[in-house]
C-alpha atoms as a PDB file:
ATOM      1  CA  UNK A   1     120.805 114.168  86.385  1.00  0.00           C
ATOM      2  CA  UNK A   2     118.855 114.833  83.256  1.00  0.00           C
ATOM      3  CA  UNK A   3     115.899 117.335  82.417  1.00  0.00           C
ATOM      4  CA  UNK A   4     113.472 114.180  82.132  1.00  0.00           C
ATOM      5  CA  UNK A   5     114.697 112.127  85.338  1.00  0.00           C
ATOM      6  CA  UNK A   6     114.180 115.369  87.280  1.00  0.00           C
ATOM      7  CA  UNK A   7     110.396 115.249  86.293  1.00  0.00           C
ATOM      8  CA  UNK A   8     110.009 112.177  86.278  1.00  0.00           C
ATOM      9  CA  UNK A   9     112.039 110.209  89.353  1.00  0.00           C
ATOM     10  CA  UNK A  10     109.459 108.363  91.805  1.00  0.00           C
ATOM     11  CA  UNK A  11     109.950 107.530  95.140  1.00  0.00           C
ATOM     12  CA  UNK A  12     108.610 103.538  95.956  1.00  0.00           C
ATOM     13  CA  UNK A  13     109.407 104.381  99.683  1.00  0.00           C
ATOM     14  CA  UNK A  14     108.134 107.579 101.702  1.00  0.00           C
ATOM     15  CA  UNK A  15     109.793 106.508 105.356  1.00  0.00           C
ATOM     16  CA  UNK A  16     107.517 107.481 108.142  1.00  0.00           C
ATOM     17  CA  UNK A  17     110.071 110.149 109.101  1.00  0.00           C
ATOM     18  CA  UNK A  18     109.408 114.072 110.744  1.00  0.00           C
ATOM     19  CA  UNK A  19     106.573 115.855 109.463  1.00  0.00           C
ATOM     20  CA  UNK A  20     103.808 115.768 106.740  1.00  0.00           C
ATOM     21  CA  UNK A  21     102.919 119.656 105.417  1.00  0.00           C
ATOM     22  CA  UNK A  22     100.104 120.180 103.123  1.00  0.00           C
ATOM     23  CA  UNK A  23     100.340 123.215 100.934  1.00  0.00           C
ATOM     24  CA  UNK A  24      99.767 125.142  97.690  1.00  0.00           C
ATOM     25  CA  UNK A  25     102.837 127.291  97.223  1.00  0.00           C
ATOM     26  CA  UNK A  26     104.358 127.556  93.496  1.00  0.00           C
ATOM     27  CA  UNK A  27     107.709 128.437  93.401  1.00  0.00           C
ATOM     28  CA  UNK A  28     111.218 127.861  91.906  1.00  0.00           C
ATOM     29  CA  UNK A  29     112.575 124.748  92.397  1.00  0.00           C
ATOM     30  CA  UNK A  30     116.487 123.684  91.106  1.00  0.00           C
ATOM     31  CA  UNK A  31     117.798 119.914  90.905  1.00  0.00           C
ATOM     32  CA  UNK A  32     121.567 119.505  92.251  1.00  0.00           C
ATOM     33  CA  UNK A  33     122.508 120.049  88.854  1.00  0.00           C
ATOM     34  CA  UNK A  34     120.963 123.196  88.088  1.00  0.00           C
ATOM     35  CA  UNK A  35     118.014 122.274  86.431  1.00  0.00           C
ATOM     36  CA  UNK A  36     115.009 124.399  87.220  1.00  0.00           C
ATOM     37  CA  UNK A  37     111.134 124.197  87.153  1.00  0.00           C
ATOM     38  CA  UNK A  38     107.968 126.363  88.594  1.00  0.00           C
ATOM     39  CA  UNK A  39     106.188 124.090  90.865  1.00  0.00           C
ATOM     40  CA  UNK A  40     103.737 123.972  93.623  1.00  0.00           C
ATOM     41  CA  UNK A  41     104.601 122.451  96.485  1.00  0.00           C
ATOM     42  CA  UNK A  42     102.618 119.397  97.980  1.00  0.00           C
ATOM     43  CA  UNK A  43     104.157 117.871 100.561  1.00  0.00           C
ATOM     44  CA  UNK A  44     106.999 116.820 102.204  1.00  0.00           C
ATOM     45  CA  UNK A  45     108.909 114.665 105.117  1.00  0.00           C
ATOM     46  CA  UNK A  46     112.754 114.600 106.188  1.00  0.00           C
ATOM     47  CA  UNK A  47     113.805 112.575 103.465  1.00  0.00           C
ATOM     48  CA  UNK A  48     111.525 113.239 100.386  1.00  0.00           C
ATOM     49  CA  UNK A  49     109.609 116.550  98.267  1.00  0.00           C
ATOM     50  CA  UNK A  50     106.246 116.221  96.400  1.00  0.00           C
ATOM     51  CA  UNK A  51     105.850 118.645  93.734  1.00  0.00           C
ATOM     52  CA  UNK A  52     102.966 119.531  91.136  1.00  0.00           C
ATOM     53  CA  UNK A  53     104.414 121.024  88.065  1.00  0.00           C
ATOM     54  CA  UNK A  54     102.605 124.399  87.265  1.00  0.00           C
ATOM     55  CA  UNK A  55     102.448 124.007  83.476  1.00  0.00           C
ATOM     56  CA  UNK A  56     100.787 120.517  83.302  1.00  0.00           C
ATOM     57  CA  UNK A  57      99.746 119.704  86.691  1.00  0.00           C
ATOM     58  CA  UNK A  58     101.580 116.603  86.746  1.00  0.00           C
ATOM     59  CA  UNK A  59     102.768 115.273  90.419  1.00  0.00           C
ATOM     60  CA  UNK A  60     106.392 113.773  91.492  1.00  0.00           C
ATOM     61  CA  UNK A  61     108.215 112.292  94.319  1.00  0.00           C
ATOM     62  CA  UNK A  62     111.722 113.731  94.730  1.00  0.00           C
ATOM     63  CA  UNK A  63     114.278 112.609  97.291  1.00  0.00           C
ATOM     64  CA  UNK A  64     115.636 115.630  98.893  1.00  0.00           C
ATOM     65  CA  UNK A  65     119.506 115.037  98.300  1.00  0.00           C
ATOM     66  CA  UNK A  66     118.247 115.387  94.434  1.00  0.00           C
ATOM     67  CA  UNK A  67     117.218 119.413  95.124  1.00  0.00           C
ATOM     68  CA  UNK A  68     119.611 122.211  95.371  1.00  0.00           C
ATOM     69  CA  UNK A  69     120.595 123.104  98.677  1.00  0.00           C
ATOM     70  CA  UNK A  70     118.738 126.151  99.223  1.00  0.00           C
ATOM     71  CA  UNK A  71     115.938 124.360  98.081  1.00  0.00           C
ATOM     72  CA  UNK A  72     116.597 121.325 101.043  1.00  0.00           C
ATOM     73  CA  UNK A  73     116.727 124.727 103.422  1.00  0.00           C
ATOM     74  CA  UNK A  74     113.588 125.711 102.311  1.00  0.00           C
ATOM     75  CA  UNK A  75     111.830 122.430 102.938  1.00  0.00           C
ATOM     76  CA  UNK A  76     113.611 121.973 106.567  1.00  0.00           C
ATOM     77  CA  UNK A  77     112.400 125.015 107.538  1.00  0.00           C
ATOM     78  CA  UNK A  78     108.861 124.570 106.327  1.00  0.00           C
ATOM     79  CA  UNK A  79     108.704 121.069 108.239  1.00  0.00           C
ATOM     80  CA  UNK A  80     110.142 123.075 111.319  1.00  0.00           C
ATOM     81  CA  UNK A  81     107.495 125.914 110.648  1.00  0.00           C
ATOM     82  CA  UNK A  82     104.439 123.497 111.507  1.00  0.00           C
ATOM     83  CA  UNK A  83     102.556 121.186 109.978  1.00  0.00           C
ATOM     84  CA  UNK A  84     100.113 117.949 110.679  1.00  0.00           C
ATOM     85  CA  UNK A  85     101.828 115.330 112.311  1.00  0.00           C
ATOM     86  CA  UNK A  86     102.827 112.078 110.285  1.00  0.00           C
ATOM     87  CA  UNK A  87     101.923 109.881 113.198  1.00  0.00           C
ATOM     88  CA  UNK A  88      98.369 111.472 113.118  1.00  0.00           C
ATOM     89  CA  UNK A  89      98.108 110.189 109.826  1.00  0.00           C
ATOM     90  CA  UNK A  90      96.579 106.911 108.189  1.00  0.00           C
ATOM     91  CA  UNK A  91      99.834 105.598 105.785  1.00  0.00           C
ATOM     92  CA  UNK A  92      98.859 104.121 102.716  1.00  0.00           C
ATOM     93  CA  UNK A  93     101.173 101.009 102.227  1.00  0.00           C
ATOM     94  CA  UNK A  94     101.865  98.811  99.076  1.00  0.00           C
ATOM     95  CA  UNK A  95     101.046 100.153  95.519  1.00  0.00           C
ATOM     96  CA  UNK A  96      98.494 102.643  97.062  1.00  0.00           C
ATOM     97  CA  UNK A  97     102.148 104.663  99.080  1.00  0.00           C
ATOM     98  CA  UNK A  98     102.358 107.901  98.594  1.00  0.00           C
ATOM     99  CA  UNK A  99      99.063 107.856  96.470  1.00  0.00           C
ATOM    100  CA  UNK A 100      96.845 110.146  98.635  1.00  0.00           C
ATOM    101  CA  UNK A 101      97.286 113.259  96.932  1.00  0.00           C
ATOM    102  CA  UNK A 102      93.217 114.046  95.735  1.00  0.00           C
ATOM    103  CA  UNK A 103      94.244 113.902  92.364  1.00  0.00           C
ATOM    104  CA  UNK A 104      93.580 111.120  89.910  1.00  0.00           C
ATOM    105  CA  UNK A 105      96.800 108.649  90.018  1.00  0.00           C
ATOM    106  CA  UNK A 106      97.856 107.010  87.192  1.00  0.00           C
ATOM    107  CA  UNK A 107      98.365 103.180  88.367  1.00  0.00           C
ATOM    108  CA  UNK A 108      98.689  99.503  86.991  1.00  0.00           C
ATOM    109  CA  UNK A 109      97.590  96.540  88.451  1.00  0.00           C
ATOM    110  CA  UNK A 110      98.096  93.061  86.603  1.00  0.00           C
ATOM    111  CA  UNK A 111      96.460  93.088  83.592  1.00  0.00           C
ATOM    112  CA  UNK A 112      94.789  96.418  84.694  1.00  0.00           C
ATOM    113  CA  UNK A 113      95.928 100.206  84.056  1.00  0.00           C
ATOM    114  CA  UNK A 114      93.377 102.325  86.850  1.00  0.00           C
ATOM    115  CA  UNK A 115      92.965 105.672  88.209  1.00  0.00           C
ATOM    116  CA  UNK A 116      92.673 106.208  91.625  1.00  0.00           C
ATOM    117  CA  UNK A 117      91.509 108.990  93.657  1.00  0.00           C
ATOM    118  CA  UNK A 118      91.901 109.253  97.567  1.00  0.00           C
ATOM    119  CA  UNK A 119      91.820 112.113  99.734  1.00  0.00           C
ATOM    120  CA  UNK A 120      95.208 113.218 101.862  1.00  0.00           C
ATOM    121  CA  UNK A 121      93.791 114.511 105.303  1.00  0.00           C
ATOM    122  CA  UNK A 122      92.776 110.929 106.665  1.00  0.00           C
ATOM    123  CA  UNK A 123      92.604 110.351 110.345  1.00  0.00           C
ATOM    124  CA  UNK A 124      94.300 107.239 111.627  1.00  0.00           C
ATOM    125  CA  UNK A 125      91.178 106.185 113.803  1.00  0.00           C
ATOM    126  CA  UNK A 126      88.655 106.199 110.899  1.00  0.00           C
ATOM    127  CA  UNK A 127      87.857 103.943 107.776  1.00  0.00           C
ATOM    128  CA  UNK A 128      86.977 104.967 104.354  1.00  0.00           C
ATOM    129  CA  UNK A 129      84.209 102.953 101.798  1.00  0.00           C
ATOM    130  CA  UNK A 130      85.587 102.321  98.460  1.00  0.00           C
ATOM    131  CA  UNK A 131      84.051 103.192  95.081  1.00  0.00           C
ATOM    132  CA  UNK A 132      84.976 100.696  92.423  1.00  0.00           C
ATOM    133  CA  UNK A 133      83.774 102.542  88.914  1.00  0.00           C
ATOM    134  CA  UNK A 134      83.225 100.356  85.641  1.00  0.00           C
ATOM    135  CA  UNK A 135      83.430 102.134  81.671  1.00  0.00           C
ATOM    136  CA  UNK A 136      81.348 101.209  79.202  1.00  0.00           C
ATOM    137  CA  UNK A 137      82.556  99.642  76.004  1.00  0.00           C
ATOM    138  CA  UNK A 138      83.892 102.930  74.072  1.00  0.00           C
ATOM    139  CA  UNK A 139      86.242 103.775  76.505  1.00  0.00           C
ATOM    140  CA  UNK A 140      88.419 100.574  76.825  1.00  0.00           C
ATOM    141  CA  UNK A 141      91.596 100.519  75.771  1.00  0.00           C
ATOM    142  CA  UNK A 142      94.954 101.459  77.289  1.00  0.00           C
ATOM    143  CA  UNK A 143      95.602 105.607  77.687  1.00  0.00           C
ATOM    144  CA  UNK A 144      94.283 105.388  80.876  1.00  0.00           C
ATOM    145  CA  UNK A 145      92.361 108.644  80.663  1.00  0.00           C
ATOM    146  CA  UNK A 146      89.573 108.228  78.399  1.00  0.00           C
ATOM    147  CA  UNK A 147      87.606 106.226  81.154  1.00  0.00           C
ATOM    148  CA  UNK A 148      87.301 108.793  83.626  1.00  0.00           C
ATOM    149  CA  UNK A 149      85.226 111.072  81.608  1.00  0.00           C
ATOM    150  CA  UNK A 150      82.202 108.613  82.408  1.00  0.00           C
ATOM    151  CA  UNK A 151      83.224 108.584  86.108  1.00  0.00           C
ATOM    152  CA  UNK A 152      80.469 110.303  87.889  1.00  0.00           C
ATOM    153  CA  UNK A 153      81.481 113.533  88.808  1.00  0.00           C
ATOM    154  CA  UNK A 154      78.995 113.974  92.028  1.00  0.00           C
ATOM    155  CA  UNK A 155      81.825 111.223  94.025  1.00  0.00           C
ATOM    156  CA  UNK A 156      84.238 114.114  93.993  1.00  0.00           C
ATOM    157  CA  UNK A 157      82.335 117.155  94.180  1.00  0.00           C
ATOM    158  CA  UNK A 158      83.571 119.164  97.159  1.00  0.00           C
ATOM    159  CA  UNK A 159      80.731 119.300  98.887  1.00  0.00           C
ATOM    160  CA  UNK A 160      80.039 115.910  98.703  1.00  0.00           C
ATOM    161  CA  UNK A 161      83.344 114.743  99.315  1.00  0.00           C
ATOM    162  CA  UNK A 162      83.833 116.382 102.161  1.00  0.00           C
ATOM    163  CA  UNK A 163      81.206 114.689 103.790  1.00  0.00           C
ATOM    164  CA  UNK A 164      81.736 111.356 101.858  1.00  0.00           C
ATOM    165  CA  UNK A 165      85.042 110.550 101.709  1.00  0.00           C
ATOM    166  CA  UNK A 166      86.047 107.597 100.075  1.00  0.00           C
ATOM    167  CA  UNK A 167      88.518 106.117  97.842  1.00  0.00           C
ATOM    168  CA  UNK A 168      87.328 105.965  94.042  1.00  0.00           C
ATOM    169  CA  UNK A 169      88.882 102.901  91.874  1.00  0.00           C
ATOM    170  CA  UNK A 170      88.565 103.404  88.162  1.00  0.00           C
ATOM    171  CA  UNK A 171      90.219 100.666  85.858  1.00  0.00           C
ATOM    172  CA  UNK A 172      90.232 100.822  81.870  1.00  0.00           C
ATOM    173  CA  UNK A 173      89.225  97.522  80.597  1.00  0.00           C
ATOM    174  CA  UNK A 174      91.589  97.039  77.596  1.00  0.00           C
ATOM    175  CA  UNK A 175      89.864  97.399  74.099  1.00  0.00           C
ATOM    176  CA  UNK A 176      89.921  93.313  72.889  1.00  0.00           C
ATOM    177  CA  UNK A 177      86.337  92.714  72.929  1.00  0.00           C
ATOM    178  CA  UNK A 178      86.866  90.843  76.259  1.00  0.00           C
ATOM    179  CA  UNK A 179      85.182  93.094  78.362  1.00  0.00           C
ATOM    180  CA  UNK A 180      84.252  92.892  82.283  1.00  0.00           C
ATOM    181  CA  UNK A 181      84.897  89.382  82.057  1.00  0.00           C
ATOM    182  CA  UNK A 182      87.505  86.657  82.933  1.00  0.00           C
ATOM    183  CA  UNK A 183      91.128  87.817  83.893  1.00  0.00           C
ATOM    184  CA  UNK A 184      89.948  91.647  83.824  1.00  0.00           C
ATOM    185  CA  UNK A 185      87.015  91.408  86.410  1.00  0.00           C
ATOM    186  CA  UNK A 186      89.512  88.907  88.636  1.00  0.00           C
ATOM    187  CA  UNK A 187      91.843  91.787  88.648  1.00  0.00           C
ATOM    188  CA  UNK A 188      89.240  94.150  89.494  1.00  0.00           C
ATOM    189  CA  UNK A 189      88.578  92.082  92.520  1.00  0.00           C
ATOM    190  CA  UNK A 190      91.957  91.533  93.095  1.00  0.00           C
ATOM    191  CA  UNK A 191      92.422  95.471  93.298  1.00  0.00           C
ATOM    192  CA  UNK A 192      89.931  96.044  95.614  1.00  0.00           C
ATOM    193  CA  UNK A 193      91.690  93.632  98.010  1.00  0.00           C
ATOM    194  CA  UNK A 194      94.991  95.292  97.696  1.00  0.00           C
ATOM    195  CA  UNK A 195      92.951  98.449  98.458  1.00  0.00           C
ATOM    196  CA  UNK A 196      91.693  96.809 101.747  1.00  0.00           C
ATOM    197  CA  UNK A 197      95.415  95.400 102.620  1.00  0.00           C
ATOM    198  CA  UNK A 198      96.937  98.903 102.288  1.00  0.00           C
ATOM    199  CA  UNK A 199      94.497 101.147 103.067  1.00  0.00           C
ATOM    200  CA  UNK A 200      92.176 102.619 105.477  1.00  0.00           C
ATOM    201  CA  UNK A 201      89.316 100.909 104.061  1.00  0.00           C
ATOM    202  CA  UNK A 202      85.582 100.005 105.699  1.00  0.00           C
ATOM    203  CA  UNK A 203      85.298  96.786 104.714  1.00  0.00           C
ATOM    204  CA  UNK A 204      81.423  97.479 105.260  1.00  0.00           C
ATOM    205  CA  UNK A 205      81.192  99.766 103.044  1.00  0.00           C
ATOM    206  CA  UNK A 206      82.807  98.805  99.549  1.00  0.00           C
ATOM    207  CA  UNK A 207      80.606  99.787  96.493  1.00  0.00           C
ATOM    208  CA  UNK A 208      80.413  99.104  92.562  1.00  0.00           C
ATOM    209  CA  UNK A 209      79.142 101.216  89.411  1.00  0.00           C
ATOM    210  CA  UNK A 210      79.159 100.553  86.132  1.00  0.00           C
ATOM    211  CA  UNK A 211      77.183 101.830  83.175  1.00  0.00           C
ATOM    212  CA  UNK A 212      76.604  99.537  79.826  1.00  0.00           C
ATOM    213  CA  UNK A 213      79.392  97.012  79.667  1.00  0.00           C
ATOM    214  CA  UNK A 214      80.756  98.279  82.917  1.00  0.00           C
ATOM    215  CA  UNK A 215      76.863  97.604  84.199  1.00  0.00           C
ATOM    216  CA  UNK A 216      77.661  94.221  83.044  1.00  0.00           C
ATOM    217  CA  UNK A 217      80.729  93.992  84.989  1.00  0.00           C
ATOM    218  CA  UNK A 218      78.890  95.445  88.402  1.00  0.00           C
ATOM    219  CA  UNK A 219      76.239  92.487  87.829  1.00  0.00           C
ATOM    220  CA  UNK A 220      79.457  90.078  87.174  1.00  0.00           C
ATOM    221  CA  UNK A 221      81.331  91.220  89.947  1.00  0.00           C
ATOM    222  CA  UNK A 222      78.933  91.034  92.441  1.00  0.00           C
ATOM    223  CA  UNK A 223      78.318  87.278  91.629  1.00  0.00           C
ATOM    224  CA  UNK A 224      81.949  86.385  91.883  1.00  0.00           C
ATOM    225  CA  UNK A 225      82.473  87.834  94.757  1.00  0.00           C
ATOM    226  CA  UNK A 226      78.821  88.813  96.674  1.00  0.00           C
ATOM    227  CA  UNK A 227      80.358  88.763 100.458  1.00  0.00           C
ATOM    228  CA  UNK A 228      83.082  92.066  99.107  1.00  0.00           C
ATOM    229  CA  UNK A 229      80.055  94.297  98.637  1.00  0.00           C
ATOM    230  CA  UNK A 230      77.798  96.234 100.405  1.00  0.00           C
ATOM    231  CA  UNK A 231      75.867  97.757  97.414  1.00  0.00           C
ATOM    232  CA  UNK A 232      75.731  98.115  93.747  1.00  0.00           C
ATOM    233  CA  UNK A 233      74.446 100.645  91.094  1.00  0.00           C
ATOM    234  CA  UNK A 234      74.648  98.542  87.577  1.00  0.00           C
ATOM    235  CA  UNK A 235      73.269 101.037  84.937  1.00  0.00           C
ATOM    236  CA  UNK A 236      71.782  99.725  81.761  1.00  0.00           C
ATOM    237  CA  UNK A 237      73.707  96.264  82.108  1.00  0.00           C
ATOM    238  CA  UNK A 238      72.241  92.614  82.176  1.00  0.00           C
ATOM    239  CA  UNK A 239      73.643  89.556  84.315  1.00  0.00           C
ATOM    240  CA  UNK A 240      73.156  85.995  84.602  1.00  0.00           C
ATOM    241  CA  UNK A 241      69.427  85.522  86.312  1.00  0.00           C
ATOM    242  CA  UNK A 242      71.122  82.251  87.795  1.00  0.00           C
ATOM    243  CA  UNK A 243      72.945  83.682  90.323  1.00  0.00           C
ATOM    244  CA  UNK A 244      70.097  85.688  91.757  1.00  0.00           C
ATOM    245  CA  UNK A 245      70.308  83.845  95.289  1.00  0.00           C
ATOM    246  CA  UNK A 246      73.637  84.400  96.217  1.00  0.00           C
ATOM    247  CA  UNK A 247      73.623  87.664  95.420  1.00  0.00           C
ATOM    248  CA  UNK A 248      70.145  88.753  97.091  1.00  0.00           C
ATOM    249  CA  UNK A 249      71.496  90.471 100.298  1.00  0.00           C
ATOM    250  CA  UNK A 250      73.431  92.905  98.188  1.00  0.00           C
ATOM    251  CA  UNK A 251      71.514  96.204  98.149  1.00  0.00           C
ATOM    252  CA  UNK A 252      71.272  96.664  94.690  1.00  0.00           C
ATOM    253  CA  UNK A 253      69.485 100.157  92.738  1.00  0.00           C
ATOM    254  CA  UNK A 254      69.625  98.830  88.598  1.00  0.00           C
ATOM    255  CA  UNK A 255      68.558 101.446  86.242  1.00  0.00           C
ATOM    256  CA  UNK A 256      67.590 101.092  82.404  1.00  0.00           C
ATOM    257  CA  UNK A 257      65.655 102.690  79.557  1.00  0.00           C
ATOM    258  CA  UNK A 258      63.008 101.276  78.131  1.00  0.00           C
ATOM    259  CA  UNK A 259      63.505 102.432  74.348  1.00  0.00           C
ATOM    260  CA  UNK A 260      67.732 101.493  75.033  1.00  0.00           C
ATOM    261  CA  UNK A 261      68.592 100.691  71.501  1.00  0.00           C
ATOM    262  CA  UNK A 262      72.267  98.740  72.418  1.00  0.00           C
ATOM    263  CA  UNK A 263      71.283  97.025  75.308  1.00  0.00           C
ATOM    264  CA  UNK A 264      67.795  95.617  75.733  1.00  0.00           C
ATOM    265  CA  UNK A 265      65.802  96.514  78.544  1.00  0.00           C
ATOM    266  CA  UNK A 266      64.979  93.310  79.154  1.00  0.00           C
ATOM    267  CA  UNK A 267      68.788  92.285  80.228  1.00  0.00           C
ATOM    268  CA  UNK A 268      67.808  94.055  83.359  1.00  0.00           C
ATOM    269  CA  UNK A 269      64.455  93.529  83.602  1.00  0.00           C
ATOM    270  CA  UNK A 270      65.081  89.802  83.827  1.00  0.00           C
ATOM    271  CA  UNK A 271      67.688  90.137  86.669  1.00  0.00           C
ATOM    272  CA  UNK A 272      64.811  92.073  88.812  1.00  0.00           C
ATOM    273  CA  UNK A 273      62.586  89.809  88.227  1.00  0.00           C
ATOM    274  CA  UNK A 274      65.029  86.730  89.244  1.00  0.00           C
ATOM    275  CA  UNK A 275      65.637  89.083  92.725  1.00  0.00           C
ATOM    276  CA  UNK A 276      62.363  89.775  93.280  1.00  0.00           C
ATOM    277  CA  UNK A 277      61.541  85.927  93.188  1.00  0.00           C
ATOM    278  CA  UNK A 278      63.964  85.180  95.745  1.00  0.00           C
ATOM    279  CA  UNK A 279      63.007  88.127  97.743  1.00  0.00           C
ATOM    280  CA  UNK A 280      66.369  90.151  97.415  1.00  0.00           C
ATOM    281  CA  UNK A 281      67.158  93.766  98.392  1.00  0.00           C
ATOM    282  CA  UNK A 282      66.429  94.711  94.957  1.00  0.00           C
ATOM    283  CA  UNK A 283      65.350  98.894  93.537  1.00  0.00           C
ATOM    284  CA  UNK A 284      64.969  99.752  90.256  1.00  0.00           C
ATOM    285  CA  UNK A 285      64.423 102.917  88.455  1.00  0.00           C
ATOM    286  CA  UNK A 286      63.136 102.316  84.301  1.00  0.00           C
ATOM    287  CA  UNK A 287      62.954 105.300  82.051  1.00  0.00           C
ATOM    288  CA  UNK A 288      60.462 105.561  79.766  1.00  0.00           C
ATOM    289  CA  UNK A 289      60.387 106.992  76.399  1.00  0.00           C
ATOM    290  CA  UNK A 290      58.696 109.409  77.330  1.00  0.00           C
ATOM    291  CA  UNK A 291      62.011 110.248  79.179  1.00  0.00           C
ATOM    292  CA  UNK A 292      63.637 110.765  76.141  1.00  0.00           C
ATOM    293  CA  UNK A 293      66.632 108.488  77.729  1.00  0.00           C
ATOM    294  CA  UNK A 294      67.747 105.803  75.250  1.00  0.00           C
ATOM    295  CA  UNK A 295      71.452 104.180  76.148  1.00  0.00           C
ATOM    296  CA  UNK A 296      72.150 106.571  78.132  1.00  0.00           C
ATOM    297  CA  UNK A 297      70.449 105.897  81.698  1.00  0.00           C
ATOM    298  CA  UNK A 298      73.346 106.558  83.129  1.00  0.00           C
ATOM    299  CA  UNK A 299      72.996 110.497  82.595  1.00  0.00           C
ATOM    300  CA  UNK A 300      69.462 110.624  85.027  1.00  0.00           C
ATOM    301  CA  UNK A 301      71.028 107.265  87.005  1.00  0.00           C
ATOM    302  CA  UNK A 302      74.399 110.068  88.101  1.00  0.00           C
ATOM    303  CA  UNK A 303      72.644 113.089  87.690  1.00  0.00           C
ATOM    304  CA  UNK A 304      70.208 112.111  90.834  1.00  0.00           C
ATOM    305  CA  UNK A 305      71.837 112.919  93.903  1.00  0.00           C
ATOM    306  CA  UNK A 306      69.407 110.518  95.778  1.00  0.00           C
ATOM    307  CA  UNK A 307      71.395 107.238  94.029  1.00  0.00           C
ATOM    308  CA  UNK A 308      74.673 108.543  95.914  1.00  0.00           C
ATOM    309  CA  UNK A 309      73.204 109.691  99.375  1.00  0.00           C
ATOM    310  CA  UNK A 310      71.255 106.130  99.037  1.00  0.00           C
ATOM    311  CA  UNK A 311      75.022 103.934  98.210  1.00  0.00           C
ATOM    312  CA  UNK A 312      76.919 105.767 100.614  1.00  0.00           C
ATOM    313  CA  UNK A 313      74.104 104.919 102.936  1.00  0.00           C
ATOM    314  CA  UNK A 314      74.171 101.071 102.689  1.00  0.00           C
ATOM    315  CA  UNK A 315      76.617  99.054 105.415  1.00  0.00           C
ATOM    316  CA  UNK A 316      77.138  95.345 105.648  1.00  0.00           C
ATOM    317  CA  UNK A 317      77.204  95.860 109.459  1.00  0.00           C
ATOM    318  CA  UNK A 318      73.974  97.880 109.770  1.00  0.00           C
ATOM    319  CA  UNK A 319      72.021  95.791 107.191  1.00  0.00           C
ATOM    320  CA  UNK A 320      70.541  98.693 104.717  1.00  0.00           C
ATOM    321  CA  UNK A 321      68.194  97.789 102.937  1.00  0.00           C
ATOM    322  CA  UNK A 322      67.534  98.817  98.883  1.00  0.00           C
ATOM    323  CA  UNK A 323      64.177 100.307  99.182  1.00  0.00           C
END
């Protein structure tokens, strides 16, 4: 086996096999053929290693008969040691297996590259909102990394993680001037279904963000599909006014700045007004110029705890209301 395919090899499958360990050890590890790496140990089950490499951080899937045998020992004895129980787990099936590793996974979906972040301790008996993030127009394109610099970074603070835990969806729009629209917002809804077929997903509580074009995309997304969500924060986007009925029992918080000197104010100030006309669950926050905020509502929009506590707080089933 070669230096790369070491690194690299992915399982598709994890069988629901033995034990699940969680764990931060870094130590040798040596492929059959006597390849070697420093690596901390994630997790494991009777047929199947995850490591995290020390020098880059990067995460792989190893089938066990691909380690060294004193390396298989190790892991046997460290399922045998203890451990959290795989049946007391939730699986994640499909393209989200073997994803729950609270790290940012790299992932494609159609016409979509994404990051995803889940959490790995997930109880069987509960179910988990979903946090569907939307880039603005400079970070398109196809690295799939540049995007998540805008993601806000209150979603996975520790704090707040812990006591909001939810899966966070982040897909790059590619760079062709397309944006939010078309075949790329279909996907995105198409991703948040294959998030509620293979994972532990409230279906009550799925959510959308966006900020510029990617507040464009929130108001777009909503329309297309207005029974998937249970609120939405677009940030200093603009919609189609039109579609202000069927979209009026969506708690929705917009946010915009007045002197915004890329997107006009009045892209959103038009879409509260249309919601306000047909009496729907409509908050917004404008910034002034006093403010000092220009395009860039997005920094007081993220930076206010009160917009998360307030989206986390909104379920279909208990009928939250915006204000």
């Amino acid at each position: 086996m070669g230096y790369l395919r070491f690194y690299l090899i992915v399982s598709n499958i994890l069988l629901g096999l033995g034990t699940i360990l969680q764990a931060a050890e870094v130590r040798n590890w040596t492929s059959a053929d006597g390849r070697t790496l420093a690596a901390e140990f994630v997790t494991a089950t009777k047929s199947h290693v995850t490591l995290r490499r020390e020098s880059d951080g990067r995460r792989f899937v190893l089938p066990l008969d691909k380690i060294s045998e004193d390396d298989r020992k190790w892991v046997a004895e460290a399922l045998e040691s203890g451990g959290v129980a795989e049946a007391e787990k939730k699986e994640a099936t499909g393209i989200f297996e073997d994803r729950l590793t609270e790290d940012w996974e790299r992932m494609e979906f159609e016409s979509l590259k994404f990051r995803f972040y889940g959490g790995r301790g997930l109880s069987k008996k509960k179910r988990y909102p979903v946090v569907v993030f939307l880039h603005g127009k400079g970070a398109g394109g196809s690295d799939n990394e540049k995007h998540l610099r805008s993601v806000p970074g209150k979603l996975l603070e520790k704090g707040f993680y812990r006591s909001n835990p939810s899966f966070v969806i982040a897909p790059q729009c590619p760079d062709d001037g397309r944006g939010w629209r078309g075949e790329y917002l279909d996907d995105v809804i198409g991703l948040v279904s294959q998030a509620i077929k293979h994972l532990p997903v409230d279906k009550a509580r799925i959510y959308i963000t966006g900020l510029s074009m990617g507040g464009y995309g929130t108001w777009s997304a909503i329309a297309e599909a207005p029974g998937l969500f249970a609120a939405a924060v677009p940030v200093c986007g603009g919609g189609d006014p039109r579609v202000a009925k069927s979209i009026k029992d969506i708690p929705i918080w917009a946010h915009h700045g007045v002197a915004d000197n890329v997107v006009p104010v009045s892209q959103t100030q038009r879409m509260v007004a249309a919601l306000e006309k047909v009496k729907g669950s409509i908050r917004y926050t404008e910034y002034d110029e006093a403010s000092g905020i220009k395009h860039n509502a997005w920094t007081p929009c993220y930076g206010n705890p009160e917009v998360f506590e307030w989206m986390f707080a909104q379920n279909k089933g208990k009928k939250k209301q915006a204000k």
